[in-house]
N, C-alpha and C. Protein backbone atom coordinates (compact mmCIF):
# COMPACT_ATOMS: atom_id res chain seq x y z
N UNK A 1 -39.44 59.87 -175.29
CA UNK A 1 -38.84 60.13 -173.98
C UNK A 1 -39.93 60.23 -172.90
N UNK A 2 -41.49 60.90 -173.23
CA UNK A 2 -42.16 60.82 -172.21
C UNK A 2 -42.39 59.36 -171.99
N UNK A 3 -42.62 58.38 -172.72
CA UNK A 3 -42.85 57.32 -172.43
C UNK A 3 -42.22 56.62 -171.03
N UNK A 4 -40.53 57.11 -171.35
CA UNK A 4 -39.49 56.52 -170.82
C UNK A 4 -39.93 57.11 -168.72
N UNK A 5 -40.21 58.24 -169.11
CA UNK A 5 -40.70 58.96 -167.72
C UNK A 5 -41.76 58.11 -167.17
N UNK A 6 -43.20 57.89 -168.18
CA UNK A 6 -44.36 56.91 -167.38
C UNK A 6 -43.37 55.83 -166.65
N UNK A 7 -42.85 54.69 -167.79
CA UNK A 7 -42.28 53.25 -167.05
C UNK A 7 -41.73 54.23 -165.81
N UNK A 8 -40.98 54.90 -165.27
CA UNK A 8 -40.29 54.86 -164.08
C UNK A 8 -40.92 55.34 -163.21
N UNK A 9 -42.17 56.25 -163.15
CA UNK A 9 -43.58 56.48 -162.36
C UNK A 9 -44.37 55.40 -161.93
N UNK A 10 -44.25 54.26 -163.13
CA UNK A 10 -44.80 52.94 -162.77
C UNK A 10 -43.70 52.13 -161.75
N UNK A 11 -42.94 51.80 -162.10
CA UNK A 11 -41.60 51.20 -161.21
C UNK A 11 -42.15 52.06 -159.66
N UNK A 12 -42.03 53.52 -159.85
CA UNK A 12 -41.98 53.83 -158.30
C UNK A 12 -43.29 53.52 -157.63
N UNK A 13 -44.58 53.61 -158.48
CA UNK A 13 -45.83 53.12 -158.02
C UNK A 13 -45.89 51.69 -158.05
N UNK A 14 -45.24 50.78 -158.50
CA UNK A 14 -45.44 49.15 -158.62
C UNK A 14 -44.65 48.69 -157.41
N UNK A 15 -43.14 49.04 -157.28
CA UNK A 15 -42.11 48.81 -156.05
C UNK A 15 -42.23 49.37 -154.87
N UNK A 16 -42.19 49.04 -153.83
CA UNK A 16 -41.98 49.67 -152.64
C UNK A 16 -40.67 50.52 -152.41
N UNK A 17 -39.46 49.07 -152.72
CA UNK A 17 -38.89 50.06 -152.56
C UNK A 17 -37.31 49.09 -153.78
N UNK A 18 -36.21 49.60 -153.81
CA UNK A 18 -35.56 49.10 -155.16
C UNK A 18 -35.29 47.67 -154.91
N UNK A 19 -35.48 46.82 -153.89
CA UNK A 19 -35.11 45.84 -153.77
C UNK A 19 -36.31 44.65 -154.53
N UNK A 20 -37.27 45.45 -154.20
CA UNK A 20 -38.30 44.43 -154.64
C UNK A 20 -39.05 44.68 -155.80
N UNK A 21 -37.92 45.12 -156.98
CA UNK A 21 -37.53 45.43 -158.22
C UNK A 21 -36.88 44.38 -159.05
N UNK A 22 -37.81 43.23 -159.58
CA UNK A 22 -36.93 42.38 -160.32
C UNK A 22 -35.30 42.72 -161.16
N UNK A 23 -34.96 41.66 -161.53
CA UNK A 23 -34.15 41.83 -162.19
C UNK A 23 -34.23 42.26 -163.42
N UNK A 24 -33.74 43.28 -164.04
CA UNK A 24 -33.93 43.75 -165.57
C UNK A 24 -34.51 43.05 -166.35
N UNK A 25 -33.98 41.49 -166.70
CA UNK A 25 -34.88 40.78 -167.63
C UNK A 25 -36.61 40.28 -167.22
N UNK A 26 -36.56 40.11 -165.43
CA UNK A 26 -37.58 39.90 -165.48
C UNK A 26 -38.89 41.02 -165.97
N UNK A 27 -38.06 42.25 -165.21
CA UNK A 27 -39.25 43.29 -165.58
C UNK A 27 -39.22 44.47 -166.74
N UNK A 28 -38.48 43.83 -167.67
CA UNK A 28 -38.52 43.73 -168.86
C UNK A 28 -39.79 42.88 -169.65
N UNK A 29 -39.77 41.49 -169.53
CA UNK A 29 -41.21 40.89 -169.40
C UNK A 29 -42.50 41.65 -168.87
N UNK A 30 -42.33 42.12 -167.61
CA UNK A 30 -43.60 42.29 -166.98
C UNK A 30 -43.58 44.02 -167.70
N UNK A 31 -42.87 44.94 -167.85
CA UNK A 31 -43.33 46.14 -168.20
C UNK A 31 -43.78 45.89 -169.94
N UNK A 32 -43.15 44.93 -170.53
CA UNK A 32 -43.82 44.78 -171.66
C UNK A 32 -45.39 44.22 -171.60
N UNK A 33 -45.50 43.45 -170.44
CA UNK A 33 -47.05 42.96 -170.66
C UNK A 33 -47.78 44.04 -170.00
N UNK A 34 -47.03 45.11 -169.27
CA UNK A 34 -47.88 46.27 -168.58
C UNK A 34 -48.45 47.06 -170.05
N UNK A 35 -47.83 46.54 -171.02
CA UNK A 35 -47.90 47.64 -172.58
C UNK A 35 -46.86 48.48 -172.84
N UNK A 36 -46.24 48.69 -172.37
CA UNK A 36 -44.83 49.46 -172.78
C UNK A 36 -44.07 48.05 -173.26
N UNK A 37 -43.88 49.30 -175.01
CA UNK A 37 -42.99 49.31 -175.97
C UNK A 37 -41.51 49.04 -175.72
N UNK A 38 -40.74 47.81 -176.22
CA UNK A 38 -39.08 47.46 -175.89
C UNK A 38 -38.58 48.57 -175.90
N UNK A 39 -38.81 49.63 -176.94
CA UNK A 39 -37.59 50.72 -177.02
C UNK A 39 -37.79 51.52 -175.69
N UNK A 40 -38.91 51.73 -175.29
CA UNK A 40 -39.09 52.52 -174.22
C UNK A 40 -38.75 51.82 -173.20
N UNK A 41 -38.75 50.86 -173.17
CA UNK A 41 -38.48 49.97 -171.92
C UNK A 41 -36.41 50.30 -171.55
N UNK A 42 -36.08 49.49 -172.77
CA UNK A 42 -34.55 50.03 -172.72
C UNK A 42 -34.34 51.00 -172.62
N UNK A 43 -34.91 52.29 -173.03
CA UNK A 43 -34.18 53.35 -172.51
C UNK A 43 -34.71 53.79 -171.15
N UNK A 44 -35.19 53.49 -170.64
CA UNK A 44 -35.86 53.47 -169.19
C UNK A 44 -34.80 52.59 -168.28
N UNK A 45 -34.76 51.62 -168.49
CA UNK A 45 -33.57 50.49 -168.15
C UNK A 45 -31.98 51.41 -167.66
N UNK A 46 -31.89 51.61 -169.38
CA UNK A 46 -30.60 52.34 -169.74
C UNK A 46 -30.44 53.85 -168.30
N UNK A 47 -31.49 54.29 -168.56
CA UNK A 47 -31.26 55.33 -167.33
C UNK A 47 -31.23 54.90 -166.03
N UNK A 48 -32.13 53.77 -165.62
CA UNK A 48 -31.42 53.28 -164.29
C UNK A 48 -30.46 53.05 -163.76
N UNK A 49 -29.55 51.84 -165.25
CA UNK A 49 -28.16 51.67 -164.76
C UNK A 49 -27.36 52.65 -164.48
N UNK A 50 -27.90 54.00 -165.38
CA UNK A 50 -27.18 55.15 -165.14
C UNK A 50 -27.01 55.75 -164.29
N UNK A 51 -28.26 55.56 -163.28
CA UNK A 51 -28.56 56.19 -161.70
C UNK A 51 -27.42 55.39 -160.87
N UNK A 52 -28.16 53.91 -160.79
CA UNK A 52 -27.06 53.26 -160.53
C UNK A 52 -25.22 53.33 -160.25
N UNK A 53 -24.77 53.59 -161.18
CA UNK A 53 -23.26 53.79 -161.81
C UNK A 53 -22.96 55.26 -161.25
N UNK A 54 -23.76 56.54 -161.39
CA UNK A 54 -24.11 57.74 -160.68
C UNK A 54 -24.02 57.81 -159.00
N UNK A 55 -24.66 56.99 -158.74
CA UNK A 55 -24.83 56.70 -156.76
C UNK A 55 -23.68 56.00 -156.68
N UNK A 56 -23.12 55.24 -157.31
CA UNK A 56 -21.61 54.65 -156.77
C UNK A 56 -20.62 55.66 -156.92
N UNK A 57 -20.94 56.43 -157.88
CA UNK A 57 -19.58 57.87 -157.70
C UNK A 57 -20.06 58.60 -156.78
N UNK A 58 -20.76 58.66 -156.45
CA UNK A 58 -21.30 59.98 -155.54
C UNK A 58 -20.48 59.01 -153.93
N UNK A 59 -20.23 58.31 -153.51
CA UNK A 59 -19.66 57.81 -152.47
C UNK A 59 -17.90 58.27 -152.70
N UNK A 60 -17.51 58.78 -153.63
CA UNK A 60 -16.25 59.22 -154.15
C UNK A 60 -16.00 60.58 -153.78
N UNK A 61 -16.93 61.66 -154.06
CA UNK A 61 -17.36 62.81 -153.77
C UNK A 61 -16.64 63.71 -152.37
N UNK A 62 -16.37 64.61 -152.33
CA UNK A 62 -15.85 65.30 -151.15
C UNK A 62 -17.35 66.10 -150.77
N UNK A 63 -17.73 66.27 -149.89
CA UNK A 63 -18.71 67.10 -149.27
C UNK A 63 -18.86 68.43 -149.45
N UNK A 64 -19.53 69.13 -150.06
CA UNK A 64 -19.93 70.38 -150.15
C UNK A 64 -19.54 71.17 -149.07
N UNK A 65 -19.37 72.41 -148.31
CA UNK A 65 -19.45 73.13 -147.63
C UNK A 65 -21.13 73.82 -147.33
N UNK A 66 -21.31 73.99 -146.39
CA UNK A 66 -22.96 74.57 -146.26
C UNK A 66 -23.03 75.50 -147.14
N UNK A 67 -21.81 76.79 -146.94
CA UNK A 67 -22.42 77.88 -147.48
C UNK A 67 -21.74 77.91 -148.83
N UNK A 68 -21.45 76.72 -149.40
CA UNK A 68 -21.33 76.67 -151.29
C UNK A 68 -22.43 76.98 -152.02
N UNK A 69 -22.20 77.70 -153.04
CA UNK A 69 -23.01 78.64 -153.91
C UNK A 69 -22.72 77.81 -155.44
N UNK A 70 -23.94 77.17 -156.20
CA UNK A 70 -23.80 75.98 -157.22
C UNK A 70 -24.03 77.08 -158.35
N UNK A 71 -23.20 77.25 -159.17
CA UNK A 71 -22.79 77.88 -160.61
C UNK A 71 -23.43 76.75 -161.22
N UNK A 72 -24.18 77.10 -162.31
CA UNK A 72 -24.59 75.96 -163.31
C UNK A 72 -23.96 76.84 -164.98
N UNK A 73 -23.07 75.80 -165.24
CA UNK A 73 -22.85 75.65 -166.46
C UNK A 73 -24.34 75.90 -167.63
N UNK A 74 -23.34 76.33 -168.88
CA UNK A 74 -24.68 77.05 -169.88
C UNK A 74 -25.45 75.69 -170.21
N UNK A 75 -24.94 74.64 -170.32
CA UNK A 75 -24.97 73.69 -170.48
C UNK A 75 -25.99 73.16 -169.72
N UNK A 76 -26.03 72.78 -168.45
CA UNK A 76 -26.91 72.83 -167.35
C UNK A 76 -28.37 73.58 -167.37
N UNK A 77 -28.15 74.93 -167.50
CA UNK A 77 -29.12 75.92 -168.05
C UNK A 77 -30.21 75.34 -169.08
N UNK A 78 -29.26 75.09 -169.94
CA UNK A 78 -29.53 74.65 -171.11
C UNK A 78 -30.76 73.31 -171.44
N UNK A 79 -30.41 72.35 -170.24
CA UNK A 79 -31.23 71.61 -170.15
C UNK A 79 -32.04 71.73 -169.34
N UNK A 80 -32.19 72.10 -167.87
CA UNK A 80 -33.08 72.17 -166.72
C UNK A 80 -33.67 73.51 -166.98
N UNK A 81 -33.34 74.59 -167.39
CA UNK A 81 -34.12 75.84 -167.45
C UNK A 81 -34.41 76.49 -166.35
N UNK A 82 -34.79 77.73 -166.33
CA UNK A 82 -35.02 78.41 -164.94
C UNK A 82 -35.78 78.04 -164.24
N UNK A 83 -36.78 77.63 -164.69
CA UNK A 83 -38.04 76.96 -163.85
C UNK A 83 -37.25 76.14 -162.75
N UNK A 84 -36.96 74.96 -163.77
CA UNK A 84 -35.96 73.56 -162.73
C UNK A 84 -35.27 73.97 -161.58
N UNK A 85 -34.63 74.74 -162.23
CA UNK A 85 -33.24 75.35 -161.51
C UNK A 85 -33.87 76.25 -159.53
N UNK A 86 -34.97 76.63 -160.33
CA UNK A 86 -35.65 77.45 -159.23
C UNK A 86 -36.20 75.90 -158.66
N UNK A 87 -37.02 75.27 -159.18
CA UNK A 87 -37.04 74.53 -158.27
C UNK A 87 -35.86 73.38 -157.32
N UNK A 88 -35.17 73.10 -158.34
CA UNK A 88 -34.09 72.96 -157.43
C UNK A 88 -33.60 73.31 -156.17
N UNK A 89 -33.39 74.61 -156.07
CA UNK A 89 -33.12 75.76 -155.18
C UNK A 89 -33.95 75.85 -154.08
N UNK A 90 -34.84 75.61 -154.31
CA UNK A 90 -36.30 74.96 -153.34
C UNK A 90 -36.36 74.08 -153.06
N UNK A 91 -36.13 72.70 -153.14
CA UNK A 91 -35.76 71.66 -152.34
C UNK A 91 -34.74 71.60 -151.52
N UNK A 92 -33.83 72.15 -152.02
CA UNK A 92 -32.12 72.61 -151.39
C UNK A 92 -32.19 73.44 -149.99
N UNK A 93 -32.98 74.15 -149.98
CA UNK A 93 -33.18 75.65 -149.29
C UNK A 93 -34.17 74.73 -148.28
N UNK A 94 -35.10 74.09 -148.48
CA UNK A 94 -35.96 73.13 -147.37
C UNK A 94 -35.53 71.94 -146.94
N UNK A 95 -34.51 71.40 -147.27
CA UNK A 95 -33.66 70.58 -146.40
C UNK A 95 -33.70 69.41 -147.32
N UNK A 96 -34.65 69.14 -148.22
CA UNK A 96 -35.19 67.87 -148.80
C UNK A 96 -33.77 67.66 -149.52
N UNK A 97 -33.05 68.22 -150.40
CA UNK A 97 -32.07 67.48 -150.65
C UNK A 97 -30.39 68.56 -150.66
N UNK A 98 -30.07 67.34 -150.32
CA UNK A 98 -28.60 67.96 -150.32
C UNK A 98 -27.95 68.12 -151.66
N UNK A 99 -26.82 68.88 -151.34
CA UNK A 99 -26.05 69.11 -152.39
C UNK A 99 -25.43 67.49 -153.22
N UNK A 100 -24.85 66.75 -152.65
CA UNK A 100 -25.03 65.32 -154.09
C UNK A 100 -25.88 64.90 -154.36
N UNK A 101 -27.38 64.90 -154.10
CA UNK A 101 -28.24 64.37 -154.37
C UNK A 101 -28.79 65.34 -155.58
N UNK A 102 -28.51 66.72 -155.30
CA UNK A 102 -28.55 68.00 -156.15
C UNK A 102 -27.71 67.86 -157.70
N UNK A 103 -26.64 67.15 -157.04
CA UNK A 103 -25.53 66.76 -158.09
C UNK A 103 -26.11 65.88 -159.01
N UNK A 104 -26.87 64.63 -158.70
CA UNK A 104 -27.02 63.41 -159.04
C UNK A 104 -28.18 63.99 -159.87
N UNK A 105 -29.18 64.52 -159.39
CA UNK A 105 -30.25 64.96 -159.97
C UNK A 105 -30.19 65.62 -161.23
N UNK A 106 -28.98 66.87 -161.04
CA UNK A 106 -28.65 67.46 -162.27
C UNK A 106 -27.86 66.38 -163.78
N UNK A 107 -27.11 65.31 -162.95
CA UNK A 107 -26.51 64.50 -163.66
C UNK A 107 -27.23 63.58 -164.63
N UNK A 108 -28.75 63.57 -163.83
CA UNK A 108 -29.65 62.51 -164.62
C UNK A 108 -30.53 62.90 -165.49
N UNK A 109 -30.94 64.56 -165.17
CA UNK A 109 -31.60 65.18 -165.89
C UNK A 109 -30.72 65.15 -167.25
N UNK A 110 -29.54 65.35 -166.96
CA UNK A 110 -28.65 65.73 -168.13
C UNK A 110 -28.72 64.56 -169.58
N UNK A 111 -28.82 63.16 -168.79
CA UNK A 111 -29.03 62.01 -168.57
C UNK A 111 -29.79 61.89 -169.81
N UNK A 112 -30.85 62.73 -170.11
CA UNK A 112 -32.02 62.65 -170.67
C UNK A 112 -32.09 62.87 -171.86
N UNK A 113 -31.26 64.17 -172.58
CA UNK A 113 -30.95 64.36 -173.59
C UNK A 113 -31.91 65.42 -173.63
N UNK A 114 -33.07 65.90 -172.95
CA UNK A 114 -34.19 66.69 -173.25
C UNK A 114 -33.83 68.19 -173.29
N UNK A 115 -34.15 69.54 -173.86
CA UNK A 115 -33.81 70.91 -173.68
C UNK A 115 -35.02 71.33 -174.40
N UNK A 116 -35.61 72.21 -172.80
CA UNK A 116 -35.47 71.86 -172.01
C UNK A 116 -36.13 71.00 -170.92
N UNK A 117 -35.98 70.50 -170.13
CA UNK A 117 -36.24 69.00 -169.30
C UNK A 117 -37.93 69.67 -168.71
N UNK A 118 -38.84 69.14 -168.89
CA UNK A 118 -39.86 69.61 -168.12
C UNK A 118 -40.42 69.41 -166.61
N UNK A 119 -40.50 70.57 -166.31
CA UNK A 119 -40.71 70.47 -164.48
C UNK A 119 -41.07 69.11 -163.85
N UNK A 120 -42.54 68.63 -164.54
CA UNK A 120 -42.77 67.73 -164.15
C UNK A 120 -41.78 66.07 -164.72
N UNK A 121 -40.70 66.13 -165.54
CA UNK A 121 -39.56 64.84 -165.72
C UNK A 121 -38.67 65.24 -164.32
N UNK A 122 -38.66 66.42 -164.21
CA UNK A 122 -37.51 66.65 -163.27
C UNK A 122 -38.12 66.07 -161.74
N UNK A 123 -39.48 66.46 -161.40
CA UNK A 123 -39.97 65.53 -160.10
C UNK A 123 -40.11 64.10 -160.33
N UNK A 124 -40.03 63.46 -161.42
CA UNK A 124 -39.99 62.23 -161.18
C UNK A 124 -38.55 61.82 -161.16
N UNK A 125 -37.75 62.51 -161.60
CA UNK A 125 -36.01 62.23 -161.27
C UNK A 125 -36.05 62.41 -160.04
N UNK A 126 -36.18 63.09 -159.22
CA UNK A 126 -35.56 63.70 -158.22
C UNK A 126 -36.48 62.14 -156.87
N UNK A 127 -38.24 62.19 -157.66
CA UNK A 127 -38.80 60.72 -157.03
C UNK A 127 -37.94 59.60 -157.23
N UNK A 128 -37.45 59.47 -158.72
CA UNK A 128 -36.96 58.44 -158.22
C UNK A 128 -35.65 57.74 -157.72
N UNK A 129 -34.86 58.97 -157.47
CA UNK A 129 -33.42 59.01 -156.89
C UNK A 129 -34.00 58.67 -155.03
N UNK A 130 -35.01 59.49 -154.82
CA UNK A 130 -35.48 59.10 -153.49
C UNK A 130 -35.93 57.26 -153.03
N UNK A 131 -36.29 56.62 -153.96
CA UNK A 131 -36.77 55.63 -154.39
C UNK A 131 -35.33 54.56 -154.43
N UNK A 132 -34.77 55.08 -155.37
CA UNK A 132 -33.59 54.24 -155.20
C UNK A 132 -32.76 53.75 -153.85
N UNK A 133 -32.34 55.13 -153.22
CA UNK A 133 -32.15 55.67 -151.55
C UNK A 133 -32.98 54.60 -150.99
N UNK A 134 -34.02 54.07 -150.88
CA UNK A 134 -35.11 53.84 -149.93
C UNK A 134 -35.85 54.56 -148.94
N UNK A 135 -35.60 55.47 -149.79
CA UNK A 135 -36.19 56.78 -148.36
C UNK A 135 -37.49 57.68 -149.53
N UNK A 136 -38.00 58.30 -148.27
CA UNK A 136 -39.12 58.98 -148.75
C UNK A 136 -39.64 60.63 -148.26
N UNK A 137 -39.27 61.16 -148.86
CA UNK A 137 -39.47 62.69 -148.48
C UNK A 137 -40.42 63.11 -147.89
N UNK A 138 -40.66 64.12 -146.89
CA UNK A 138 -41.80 63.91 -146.12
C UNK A 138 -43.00 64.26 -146.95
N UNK A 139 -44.23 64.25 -146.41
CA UNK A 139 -45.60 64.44 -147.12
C UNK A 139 -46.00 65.85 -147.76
N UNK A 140 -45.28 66.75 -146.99
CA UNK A 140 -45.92 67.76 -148.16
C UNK A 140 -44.65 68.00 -149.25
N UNK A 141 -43.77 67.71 -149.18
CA UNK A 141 -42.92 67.54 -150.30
C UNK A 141 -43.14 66.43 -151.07
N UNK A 142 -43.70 65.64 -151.12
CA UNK A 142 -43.97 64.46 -151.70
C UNK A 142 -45.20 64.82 -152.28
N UNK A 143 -46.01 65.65 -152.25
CA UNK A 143 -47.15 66.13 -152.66
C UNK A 143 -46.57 66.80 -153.37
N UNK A 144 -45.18 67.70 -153.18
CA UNK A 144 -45.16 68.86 -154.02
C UNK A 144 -44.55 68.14 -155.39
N UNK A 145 -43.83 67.07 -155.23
CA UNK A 145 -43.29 65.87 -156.43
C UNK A 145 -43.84 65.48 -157.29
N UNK A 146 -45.47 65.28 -156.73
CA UNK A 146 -46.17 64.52 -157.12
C UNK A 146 -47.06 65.83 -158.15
N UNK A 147 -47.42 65.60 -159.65
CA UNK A 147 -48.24 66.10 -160.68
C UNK A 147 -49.31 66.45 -160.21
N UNK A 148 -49.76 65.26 -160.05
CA UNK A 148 -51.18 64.99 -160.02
C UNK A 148 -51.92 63.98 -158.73
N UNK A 149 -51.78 64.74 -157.61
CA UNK A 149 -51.97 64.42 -156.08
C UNK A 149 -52.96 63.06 -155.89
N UNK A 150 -53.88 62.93 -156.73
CA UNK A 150 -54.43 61.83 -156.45
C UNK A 150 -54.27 60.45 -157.00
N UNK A 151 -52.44 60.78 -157.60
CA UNK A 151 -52.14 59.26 -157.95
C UNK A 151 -51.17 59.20 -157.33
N UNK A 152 -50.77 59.78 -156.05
CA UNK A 152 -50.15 59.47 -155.31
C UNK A 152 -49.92 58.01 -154.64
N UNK A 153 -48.78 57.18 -154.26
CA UNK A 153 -48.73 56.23 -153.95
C UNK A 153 -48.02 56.32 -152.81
N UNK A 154 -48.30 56.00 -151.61
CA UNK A 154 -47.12 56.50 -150.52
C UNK A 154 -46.31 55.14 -150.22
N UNK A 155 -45.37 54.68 -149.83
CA UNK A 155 -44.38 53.92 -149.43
C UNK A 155 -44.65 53.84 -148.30
């Protein structure tokens, strides 16, 4: 599964932005000659479409209220952990993301199968839901996304 996390760190450092993201088979080819392994590749894949299929329901969605208060299921818990969760709550609380994007995030983490999900899988979900969007969070939040600051790639 960490594997599956690098390929989509690479995608967000290789793409600008999702458009200029071959088509599955092509970069299927090219992430295999990057050295990533088919299985890792498909399940990397597999979670995109999932983002994918995810952002088309979220246009279904009724709007949160500002002052809604997000209950997380044990379940939820279960995978993101307090850490996440706190950070969550911290992006939320600084404007960086809203409540479906909050949704989507939790949906993909879930996505993962991991318990529990580690801080740093959860900033590259949350990167690359921004990524998908075409948008880019401002700089010191994008620092705060980012692991390891000097492999930062800015858009």
């Amino acid at each position: 599964m960490q594997r599956m996390f690098d390929i989509l760190m690479y995608l967000y450092e290789s793409y600008w932005h999702p458009e200029a993201c071959p088509e599955f088979g092509q970069l299927t080819r090219k992430l295999s000659a990057a050295g990533f392994e088919n299985e890792e590749i498909h399940e990397a894949l597999d979670w995109l479409r999932g983002l994918e299929s995810a952002m088309t329901g979220l246009q279904t969605q009724q709007p949160q209220k500002a002052q809604s208060i997000r209950l997380y299921a044990q379940q939820e818990i279960d995978c993101l952990g307090l850490e996440a969760i706190g950070y969550l709550n911290f992006l939320e609380s600084a404007g960086v993301l809203k409540p479906h994007l909050r949704e989507l995030t939790i949906e993909r983490a879930l996505a993962t199968g991991m318990q529990p999900l580690p801080l740093e899988h959860l900033k590259t979900i949350v990167l690359m839901i921004f990524w998908r969007l075409d948008e880019e969070p401002d700089a010191l939040i994008l620092d705060e996304l980012f692991v390891e600051t000097d492999d930062r790639v800015v858009h």
